[in-house]
N, C-alpha and C. Protein backbone atom coordinates (compact mmCIF):
# COMPACT_ATOMS: atom_id res chain seq x y z
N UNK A 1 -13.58 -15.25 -13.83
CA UNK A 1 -14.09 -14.11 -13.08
C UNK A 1 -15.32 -14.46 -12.26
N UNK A 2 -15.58 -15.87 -12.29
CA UNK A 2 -17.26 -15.65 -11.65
C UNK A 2 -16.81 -16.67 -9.93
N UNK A 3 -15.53 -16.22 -9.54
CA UNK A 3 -14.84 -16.59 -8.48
C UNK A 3 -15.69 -15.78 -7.60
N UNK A 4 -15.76 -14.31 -7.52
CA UNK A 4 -15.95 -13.26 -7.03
C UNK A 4 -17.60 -12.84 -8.03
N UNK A 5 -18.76 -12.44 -6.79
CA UNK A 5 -19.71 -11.31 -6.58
C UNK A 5 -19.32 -10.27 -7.52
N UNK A 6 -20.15 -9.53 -8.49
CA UNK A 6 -19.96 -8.34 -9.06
C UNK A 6 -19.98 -7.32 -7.87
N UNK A 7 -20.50 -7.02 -7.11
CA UNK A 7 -20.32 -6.09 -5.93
C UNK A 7 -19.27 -6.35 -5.41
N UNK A 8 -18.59 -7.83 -4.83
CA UNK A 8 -17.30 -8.12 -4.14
C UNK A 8 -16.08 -7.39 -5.18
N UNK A 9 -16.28 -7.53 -6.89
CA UNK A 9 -15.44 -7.28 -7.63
C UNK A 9 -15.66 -5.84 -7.37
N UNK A 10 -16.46 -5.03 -7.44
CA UNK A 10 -16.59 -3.49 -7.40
C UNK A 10 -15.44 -3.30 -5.88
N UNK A 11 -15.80 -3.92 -4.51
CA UNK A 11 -15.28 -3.59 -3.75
C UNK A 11 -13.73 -3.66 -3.71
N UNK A 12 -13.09 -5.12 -4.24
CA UNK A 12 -11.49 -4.64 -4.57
C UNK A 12 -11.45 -4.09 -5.29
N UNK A 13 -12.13 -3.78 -6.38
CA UNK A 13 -11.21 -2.58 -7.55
C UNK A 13 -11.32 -0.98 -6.71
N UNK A 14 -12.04 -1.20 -6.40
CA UNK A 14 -12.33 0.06 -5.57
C UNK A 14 -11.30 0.75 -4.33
N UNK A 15 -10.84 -0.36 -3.74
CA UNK A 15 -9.95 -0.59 -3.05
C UNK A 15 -8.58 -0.24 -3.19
N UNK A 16 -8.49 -0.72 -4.57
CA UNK A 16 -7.22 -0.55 -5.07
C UNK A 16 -7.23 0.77 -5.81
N UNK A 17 -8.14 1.17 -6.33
CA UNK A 17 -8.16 2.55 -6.78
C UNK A 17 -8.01 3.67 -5.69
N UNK A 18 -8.45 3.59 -4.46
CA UNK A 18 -8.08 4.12 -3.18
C UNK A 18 -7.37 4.32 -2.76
N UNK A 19 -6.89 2.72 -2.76
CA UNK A 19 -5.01 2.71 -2.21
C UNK A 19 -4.02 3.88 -3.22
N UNK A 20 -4.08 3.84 -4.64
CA UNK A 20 -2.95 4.36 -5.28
C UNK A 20 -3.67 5.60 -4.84
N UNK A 21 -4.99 6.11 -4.88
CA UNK A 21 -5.10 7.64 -4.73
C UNK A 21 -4.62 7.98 -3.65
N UNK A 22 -4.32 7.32 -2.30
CA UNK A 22 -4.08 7.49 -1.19
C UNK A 22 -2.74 7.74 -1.09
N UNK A 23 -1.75 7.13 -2.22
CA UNK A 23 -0.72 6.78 -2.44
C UNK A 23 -0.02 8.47 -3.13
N UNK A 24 -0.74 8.60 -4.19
CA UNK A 24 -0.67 10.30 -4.64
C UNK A 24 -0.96 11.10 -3.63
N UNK A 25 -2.22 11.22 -3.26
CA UNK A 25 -2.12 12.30 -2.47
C UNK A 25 -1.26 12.57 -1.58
N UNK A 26 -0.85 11.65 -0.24
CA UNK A 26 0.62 11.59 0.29
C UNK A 26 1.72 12.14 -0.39
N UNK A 27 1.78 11.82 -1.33
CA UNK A 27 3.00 12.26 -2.05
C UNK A 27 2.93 13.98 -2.67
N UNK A 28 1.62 14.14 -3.09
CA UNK A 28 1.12 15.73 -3.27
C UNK A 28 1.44 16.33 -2.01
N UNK A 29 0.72 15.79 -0.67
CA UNK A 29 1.10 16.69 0.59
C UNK A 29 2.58 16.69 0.82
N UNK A 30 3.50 15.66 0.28
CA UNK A 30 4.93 15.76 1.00
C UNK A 30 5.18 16.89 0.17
N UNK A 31 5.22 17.30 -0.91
CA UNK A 31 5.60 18.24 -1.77
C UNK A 31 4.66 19.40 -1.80
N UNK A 32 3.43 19.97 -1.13
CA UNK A 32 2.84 21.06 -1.02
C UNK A 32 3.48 21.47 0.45
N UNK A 33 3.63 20.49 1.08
CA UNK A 33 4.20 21.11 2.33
C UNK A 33 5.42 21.33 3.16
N UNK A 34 6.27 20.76 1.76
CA UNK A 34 7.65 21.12 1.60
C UNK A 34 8.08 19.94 2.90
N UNK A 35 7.82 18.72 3.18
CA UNK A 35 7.96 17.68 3.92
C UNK A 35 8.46 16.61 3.25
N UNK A 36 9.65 16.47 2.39
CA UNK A 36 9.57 15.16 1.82
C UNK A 36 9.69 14.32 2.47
N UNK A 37 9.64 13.48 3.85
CA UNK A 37 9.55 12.78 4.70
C UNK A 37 8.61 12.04 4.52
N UNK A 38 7.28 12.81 4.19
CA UNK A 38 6.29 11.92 4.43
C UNK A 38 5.90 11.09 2.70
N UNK A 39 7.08 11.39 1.73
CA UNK A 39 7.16 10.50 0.75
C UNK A 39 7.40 9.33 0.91
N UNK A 40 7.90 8.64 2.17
CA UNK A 40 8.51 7.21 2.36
C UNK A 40 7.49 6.58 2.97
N UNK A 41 5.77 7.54 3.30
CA UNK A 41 4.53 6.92 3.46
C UNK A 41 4.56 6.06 2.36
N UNK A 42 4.21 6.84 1.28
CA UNK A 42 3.49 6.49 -0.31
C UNK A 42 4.16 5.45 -0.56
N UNK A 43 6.09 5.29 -0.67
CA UNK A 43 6.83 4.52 -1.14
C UNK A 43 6.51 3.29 -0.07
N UNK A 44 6.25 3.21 1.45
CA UNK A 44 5.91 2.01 2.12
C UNK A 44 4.63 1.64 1.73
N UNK A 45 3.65 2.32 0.95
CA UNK A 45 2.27 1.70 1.03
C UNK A 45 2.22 0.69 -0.82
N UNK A 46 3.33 1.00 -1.04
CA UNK A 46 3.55 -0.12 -2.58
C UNK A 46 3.56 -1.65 -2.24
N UNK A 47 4.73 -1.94 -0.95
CA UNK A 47 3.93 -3.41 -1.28
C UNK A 47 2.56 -4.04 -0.77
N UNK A 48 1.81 -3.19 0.17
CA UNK A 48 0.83 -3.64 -0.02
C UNK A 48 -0.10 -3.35 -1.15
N UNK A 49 -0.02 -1.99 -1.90
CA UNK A 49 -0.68 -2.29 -3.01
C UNK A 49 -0.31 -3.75 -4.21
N UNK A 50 0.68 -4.06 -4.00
CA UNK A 50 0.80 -5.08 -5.10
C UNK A 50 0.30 -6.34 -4.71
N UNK A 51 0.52 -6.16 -3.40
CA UNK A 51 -0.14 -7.32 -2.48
C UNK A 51 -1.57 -7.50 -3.22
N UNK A 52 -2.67 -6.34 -3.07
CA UNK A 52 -4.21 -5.72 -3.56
C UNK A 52 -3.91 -6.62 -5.24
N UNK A 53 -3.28 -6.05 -5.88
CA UNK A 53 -3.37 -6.82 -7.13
C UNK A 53 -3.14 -8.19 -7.19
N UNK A 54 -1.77 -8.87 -6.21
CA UNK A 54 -1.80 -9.88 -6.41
C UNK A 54 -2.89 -10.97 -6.31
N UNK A 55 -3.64 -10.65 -5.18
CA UNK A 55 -5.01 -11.11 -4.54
C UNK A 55 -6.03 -11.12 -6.18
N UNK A 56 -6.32 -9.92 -6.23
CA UNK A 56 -7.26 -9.53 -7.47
C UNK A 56 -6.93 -10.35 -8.61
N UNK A 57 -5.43 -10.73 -9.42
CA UNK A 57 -5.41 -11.08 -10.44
C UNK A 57 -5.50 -12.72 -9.50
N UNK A 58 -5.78 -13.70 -8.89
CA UNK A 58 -5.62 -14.72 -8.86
C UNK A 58 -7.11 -15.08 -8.87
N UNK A 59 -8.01 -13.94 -7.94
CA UNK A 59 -9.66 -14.26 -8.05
C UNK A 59 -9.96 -13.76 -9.74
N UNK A 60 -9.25 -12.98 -10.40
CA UNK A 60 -9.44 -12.72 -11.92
C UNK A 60 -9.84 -14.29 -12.52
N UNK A 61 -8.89 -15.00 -12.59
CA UNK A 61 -8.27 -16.46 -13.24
C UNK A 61 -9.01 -17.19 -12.07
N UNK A 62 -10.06 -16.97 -11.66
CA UNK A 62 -10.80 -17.91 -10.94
C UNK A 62 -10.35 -19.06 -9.95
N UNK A 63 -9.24 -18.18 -9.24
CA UNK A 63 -8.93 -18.82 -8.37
C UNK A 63 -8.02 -19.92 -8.47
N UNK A 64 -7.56 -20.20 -9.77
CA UNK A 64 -7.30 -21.77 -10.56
C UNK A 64 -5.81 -21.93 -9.33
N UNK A 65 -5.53 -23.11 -9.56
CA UNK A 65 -4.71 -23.65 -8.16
C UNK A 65 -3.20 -23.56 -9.23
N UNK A 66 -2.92 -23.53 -10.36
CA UNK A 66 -1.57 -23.24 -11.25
C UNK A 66 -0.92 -21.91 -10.74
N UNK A 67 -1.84 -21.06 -9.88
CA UNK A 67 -2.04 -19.58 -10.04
C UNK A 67 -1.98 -19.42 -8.43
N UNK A 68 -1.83 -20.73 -7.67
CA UNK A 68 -1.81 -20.60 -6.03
C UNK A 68 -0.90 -20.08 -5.48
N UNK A 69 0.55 -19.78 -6.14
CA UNK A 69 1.79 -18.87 -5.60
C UNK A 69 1.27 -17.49 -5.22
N UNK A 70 0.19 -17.25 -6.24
CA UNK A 70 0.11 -15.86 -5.94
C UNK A 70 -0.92 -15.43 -4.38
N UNK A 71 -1.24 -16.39 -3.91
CA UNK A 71 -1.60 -16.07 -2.69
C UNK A 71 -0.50 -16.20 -1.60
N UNK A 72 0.47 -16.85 -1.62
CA UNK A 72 1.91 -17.05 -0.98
C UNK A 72 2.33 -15.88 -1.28
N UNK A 73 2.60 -15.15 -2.56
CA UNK A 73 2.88 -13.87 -2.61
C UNK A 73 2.60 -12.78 -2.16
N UNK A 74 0.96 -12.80 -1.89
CA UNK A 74 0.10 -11.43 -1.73
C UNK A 74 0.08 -11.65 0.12
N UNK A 75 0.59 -13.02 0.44
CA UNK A 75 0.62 -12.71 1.92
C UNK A 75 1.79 -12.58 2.52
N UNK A 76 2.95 -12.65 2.10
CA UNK A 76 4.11 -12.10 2.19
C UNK A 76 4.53 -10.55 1.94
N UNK A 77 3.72 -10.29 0.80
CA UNK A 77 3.69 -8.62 0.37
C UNK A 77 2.68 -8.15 1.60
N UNK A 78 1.79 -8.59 1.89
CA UNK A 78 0.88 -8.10 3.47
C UNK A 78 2.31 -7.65 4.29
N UNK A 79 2.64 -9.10 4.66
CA UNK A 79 3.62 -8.59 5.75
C UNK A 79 4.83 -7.62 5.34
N UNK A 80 5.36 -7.79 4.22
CA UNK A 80 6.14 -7.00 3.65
C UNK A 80 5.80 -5.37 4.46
N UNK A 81 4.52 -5.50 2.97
CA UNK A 81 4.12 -3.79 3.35
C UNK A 81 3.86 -3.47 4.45
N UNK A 82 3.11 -4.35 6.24
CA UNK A 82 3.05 -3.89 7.25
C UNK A 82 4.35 -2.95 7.53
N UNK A 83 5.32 -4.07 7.25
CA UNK A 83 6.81 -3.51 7.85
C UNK A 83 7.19 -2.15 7.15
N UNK A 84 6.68 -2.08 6.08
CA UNK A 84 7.43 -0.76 5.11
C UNK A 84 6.23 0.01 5.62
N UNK A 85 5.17 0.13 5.57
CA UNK A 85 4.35 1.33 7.00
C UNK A 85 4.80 1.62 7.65
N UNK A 86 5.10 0.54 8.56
CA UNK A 86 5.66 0.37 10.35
C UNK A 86 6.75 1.68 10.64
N UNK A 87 7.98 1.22 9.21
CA UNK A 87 9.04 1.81 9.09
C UNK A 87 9.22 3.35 8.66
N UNK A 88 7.70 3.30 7.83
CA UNK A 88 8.19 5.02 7.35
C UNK A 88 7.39 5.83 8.39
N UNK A 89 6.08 5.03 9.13
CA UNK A 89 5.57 5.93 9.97
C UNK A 89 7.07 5.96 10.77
N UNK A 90 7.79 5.46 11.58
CA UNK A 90 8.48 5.33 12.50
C UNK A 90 9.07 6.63 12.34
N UNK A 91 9.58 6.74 10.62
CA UNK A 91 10.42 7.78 9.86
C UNK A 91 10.17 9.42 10.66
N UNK A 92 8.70 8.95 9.94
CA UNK A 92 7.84 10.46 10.06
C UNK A 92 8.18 11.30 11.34
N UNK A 93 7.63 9.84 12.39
CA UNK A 93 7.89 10.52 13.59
C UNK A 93 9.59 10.65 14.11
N UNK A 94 10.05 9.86 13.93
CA UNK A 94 11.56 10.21 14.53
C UNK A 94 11.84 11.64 13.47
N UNK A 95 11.65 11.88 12.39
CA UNK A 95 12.21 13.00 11.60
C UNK A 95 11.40 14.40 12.24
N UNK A 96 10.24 14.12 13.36
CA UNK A 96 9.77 15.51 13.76
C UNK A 96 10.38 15.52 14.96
N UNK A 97 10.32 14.28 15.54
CA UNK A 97 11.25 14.59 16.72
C UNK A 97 12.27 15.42 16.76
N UNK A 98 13.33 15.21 15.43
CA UNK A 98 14.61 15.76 15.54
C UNK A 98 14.62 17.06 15.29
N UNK A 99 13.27 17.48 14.18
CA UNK A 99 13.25 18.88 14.20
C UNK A 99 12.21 19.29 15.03
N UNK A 100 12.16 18.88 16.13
CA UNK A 100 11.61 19.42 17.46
C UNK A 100 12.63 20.19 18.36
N UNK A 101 13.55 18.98 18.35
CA UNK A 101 15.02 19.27 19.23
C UNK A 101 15.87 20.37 18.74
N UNK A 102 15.83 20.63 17.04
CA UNK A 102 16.62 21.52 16.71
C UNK A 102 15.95 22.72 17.29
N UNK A 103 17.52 23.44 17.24
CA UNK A 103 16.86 25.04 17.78
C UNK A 103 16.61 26.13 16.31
N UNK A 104 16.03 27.01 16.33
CA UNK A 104 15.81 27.60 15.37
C UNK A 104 16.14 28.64 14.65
């Protein structure tokens, strides 16, 4: 653990505690506002959270180089999760579009 600053460590855990709250709440608004659409936010923002852990548990184990996949991992889950954003924002908006077009 002494890879990482006690403040640097406050800032990813913090981070990651953000992300999943960010992750609920999305998912509270798809269901207070009767939108389940915007559930495939929350469900695209998972692989970058695992990405957040993968990062975290490798500076945990001090970085040790046995443990170097997991940065190959956590930057693949980056790009991963860009794309699963990319894709559910895309969602969001093509799904208002269409109930734009519908008539009422």
């Amino acid at each position: 653990m002494h890879a990482l600053s006690l403040p640097t460590w406050m800032i990813h855990i913090s981070s990651v505690l953000e992300w999943m709250a960010a992750m609920w709440f999305i998912w509270q608004f798809a269901t207070v506002t009767q939108r389940p659409v915007w559930r495939w936010l929350a469900i695209g923002m998972f692989p970058a959270l695992v990405s957040a852990m993968a990062a975290c548990t490798w500076h945990l184990f001090d970085n040790a180089p046995s443990l170097a996949w997991l940065v190959t991992l956590q930057a693949a889950l980056t790009v991963g999760g860009n794309a699963t954003l990319c894709l559910a924002a895309w969602w969001i908006w093509r799904h208002g579009q269409v109930s734009a077009e519908s008539p009422e």
